[in-house]
Protein backbone atom coordinates (compact mmCIF):
# COMPACT_ATOMS: atom_id res chain seq x y z
CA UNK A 1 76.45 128.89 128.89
CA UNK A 2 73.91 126.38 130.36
CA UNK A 3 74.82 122.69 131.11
CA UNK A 4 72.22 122.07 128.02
CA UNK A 5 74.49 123.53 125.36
CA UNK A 6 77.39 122.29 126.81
CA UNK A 7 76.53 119.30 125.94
CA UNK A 8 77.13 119.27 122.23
CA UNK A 9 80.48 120.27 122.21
CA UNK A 10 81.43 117.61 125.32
CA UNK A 11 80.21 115.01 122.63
CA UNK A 12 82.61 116.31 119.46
CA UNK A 13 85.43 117.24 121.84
CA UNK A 14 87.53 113.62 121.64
CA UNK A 15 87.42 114.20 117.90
CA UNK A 16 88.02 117.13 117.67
CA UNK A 17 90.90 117.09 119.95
CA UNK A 18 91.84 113.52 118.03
CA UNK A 19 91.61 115.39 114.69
CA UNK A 20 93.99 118.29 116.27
CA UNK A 21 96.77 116.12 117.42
CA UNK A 22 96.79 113.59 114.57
CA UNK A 23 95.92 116.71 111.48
CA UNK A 24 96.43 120.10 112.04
CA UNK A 25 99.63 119.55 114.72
CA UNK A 26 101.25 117.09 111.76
CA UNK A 27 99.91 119.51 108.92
CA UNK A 28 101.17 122.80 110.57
CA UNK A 29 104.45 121.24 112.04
CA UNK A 30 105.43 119.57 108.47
CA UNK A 31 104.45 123.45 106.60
CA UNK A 32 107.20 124.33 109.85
CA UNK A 33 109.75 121.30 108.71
CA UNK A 34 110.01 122.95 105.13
CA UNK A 35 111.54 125.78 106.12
CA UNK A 36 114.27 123.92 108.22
CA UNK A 37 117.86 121.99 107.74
CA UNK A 38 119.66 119.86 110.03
CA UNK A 39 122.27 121.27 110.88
CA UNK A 40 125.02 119.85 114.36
CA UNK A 41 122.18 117.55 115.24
CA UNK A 42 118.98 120.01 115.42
CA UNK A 43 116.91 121.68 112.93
CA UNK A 44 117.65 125.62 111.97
CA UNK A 45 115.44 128.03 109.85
CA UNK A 46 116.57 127.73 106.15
CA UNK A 47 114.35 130.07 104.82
CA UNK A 48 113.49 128.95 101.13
CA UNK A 49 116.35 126.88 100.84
CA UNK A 50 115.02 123.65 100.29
CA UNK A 51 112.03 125.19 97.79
CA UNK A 52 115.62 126.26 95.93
CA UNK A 53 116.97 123.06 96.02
CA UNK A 54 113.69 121.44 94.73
CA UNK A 55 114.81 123.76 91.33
CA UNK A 56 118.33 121.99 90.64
CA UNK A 57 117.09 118.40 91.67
CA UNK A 58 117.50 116.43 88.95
CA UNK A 59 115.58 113.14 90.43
CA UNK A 60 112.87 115.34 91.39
CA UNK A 61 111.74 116.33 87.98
CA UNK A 62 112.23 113.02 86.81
CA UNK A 63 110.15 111.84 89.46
CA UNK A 64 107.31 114.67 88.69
CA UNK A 65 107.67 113.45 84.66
CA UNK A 66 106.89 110.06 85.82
CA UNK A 67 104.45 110.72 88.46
CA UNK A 68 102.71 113.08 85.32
CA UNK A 69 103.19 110.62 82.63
CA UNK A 70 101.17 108.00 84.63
CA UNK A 71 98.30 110.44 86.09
CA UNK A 72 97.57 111.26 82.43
CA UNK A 73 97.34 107.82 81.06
CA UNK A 74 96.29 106.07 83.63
CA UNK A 75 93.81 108.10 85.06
CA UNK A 76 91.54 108.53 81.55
CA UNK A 77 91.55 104.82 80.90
CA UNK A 78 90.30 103.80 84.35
CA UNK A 79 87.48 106.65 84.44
CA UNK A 80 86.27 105.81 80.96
CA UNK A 81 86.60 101.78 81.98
CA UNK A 82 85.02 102.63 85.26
CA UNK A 83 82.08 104.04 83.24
CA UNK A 84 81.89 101.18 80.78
CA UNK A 85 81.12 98.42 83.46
CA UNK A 86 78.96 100.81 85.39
CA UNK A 87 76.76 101.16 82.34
CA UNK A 88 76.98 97.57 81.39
CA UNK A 89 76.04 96.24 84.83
CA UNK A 90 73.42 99.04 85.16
CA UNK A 91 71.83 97.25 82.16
CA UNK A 92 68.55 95.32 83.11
CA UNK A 93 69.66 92.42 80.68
CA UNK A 94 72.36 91.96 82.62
CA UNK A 95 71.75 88.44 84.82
CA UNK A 96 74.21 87.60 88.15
CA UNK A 97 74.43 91.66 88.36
CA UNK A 98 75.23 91.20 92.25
CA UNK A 99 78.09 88.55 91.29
CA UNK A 100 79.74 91.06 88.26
CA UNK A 101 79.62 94.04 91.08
CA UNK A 102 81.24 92.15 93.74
CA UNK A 103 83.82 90.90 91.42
CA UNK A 104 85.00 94.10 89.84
CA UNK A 105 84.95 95.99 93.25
CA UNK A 106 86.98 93.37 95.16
CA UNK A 107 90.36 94.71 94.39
CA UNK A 108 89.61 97.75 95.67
CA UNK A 109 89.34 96.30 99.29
CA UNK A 110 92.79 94.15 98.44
CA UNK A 111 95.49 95.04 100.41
CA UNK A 112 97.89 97.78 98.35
CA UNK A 113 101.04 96.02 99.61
CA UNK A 114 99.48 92.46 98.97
CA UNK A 115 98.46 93.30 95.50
CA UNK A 116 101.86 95.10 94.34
CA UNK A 117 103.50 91.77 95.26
CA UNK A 118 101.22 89.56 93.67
CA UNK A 119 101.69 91.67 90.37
CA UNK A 120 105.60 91.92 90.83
CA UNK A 121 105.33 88.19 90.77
CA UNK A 122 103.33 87.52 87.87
CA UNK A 123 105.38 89.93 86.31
CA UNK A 124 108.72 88.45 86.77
CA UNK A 125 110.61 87.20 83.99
CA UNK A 126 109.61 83.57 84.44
CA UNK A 127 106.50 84.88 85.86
CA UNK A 128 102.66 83.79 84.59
CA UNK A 129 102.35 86.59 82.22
CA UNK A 130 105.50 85.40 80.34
CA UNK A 131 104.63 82.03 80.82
CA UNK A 132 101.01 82.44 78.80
CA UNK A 133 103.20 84.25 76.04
CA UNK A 134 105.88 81.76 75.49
CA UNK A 135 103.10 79.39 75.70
CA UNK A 136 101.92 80.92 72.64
CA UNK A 137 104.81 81.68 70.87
CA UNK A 138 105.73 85.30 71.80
CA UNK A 139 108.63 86.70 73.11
CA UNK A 140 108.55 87.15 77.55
CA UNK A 141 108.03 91.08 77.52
CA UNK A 142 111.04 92.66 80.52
CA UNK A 143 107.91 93.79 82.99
CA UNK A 144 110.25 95.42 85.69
CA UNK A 145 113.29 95.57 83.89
CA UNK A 146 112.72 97.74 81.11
CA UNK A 147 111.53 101.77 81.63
CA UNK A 148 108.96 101.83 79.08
CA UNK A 149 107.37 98.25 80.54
CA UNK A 150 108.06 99.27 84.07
CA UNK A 151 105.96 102.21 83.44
CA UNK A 152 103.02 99.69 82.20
CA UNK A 153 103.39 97.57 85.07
CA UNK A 154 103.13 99.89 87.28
CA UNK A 155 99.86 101.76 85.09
CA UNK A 156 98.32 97.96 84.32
CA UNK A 157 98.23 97.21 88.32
CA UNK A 158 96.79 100.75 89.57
CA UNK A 159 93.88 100.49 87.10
CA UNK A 160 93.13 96.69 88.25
CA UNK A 161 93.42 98.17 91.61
CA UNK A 162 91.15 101.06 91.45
CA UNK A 163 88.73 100.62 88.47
CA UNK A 164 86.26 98.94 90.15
CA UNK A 165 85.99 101.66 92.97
CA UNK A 166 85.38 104.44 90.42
CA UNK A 167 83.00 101.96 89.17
CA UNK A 168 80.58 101.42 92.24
CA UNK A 169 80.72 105.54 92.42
CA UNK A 170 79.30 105.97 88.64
CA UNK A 171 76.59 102.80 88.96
CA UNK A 172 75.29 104.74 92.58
CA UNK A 173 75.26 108.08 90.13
CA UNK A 174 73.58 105.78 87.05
CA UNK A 175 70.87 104.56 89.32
CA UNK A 176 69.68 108.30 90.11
CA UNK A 177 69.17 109.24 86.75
CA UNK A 178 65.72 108.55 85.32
CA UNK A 179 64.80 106.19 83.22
CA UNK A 180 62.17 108.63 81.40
CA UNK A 181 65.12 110.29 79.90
CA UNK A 182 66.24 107.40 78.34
CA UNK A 183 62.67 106.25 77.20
CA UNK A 184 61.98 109.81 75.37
CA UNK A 185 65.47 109.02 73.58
CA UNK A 186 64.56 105.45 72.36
CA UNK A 187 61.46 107.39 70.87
CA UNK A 188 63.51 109.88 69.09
CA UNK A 189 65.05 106.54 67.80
CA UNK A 190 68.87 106.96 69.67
CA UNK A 191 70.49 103.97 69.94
CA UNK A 192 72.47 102.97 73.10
CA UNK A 193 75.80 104.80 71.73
CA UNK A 194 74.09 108.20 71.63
CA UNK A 195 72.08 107.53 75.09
CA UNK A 196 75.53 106.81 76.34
CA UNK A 197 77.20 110.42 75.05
CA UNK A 198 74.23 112.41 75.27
CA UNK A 199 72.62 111.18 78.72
CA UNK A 200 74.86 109.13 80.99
CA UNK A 201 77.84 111.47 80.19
CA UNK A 202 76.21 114.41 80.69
CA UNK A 203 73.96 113.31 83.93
CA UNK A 204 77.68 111.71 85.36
CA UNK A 205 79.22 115.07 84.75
CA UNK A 206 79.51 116.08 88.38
CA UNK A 207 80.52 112.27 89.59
CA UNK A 208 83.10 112.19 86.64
CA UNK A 209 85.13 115.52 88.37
CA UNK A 210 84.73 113.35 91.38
CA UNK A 211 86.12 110.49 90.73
CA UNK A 212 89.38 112.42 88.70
CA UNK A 213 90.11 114.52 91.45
CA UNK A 214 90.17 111.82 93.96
CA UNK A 215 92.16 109.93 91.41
CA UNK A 216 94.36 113.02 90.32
CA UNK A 217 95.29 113.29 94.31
CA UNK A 218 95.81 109.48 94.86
CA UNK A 219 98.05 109.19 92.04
CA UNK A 220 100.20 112.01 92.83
CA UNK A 221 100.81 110.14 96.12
CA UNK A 222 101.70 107.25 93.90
CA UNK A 223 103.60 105.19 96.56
CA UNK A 224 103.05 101.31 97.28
CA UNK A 225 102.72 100.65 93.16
CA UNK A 226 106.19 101.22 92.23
CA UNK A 227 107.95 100.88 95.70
CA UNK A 228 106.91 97.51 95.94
CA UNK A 229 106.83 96.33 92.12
CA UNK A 230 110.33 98.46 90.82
CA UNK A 231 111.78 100.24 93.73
CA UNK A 232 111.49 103.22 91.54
CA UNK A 233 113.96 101.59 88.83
CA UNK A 234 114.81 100.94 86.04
CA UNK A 235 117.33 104.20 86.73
CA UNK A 236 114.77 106.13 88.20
CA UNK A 237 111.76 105.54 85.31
CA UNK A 238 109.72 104.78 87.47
CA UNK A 239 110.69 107.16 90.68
CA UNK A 240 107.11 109.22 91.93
CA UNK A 241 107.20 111.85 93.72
CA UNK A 242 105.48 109.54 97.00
CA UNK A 243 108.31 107.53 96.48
CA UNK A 244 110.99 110.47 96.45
CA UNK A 245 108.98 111.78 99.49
CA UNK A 246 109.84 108.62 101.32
CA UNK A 247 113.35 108.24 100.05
CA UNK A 248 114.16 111.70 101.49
CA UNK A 249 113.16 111.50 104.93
CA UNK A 250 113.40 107.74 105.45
CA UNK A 251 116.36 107.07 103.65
CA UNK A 252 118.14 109.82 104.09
CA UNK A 253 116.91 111.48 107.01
CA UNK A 254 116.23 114.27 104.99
CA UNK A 255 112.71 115.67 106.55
CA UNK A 256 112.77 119.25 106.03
CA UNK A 257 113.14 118.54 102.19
CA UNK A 258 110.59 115.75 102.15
CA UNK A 259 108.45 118.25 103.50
CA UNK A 260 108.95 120.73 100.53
CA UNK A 261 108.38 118.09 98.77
CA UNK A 262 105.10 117.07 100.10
CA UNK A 263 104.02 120.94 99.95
CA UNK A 264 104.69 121.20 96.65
CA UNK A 265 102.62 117.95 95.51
CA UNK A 266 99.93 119.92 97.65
CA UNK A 267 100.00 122.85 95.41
CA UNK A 268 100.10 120.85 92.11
CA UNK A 269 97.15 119.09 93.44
CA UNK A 270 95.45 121.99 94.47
CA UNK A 271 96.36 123.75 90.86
CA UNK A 272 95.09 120.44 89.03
CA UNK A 273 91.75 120.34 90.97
CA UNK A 274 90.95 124.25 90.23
CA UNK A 275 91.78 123.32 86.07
CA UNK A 276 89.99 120.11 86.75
CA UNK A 277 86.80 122.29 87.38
CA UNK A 278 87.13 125.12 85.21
CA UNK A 279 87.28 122.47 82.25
CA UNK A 280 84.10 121.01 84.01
CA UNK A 281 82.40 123.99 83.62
CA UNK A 282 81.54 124.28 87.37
CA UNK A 283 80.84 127.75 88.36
CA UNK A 284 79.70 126.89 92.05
């Protein structure tokens, strides 16, 4: 090989060495970790024990019910909100556009840790939320003390967090689709509810499986939210499998379990995605 073609490869060699030591070494060495136990003070082959113990675990299929239970509320309300304010600030009525965009996508670039706080404050008990109600008349609602509310705390901060990411991604996808189609609509006499279900949906179709796998894979690593705002209480109704993740190894120094743990949230992902685009329809 001539000095020429080296070349190429000399410049991608740091990351790709980079992305070897800080990826595939972690990924293939945690795949490794699964199959091990602790056992006098160093790590022994287990076999399929821990993928066993995964069956019998009580806390993790609550933690899998939760981590479900919020990836199937949450994630629909944000996507169809996300499309809502893309649409409305795609409007050319719309005045202080710039202003509106930079407002709704600023929590995105809000520090996770920062944010949970600032929520698990407002949502205290004598927090501002309970403060506006009492200042109304109503009852102070038990935010982090309660399962059910808990739950909504935890589902009301993630889709202030991330709604107005999944937003900028549909208003780049609204801004590529033509305006002739809307113009032969208007002539056909649709009215901006049917341009909305019959265009924009349609034309968004591949940005909409987008945006719910990347949200389908960020919630089930559902972490910072409830560590920070509930510690995974009420009794465990609000436990995610992140959280679990972290519990095992961290807490109790349990690494070859947290890493069937982690391996199985990779196949539920992986499972999700592939029924995420067969109900899309895509055939690529």
């Amino acid at each position: 090989m001539t000095h020429t073609k080296r070349f190429p490869y000399l410049f991608i060699a740091p990351a790709v060495i980079l992305f070897c030591i800080f990826t595939v070494y972690p990924i293939i060495s945690s795949f490794i970790l699964s199959f091990q136990e602790m056992e006098g003070g160093q790590y022994v082959f287990a076999g399929l024990e821990n993928y066993k113990r995964l069956l019998n675990d009580s806390i993790f299929w609550t933690a899998l019910k939760n981590t479900f239970l919020i990836f199937i509320i949450q994630v629909p309300i944000m996507i169809i909100l996300a499309m809502v304010l893309a649409s409305t600030l795609n409007s050319q009525l719309l005045k202080l556009k710039g202003f509106f965009r930079v407002s709704f996508f600023l929590p995105a670039v809000t520090s996770l840790v920062a944010y949970s706080i600032l929520f698990k404050i407002m949502l205290q008990e004598e927090g501002l939320f309970n403060n506006l109600f009492m200042m109304v008349g109503m009852d102070p609602i038990p935010w982090l003390s309660d399962p059910f509310w808990a739950k909504a705390s935890i589902i009301m901060a993630m889709t202030w967090r991330w709604t107005g990411y999944n937003m900028v991604i549909f208003l780049a996808a609204l801004q590529n689709i033509s305006e002739d189609l809307y113009e032969a609509a208007s002539l056909d006499g649709a009215g901006k509810i049917r341009k909305f279900f019959y265009i924009t949906v349609p034309q968004l179709k591949p940005v909409i499986l987008f945006a719910a796998i990347l949200s389908t894979i960020g919630t089930l690593q559902l972490f910072d939210e409830p560590y920070n705002l509930t510690e995974g209480g009420p009794a465990d109704s609000t436990m995610t499998l992140g959280l679990y993740i972290y519990q095992s190894g961290f807490e109790y120094f349990e690494f070859g379990y947290a890493s069937a743990i982690a391996y199985t949230v990779v196949i539920i992902v992986a499972i999700l995605s592939f029924i995420q685009f067969k109900v899309a329809g895509d055939d690529k």
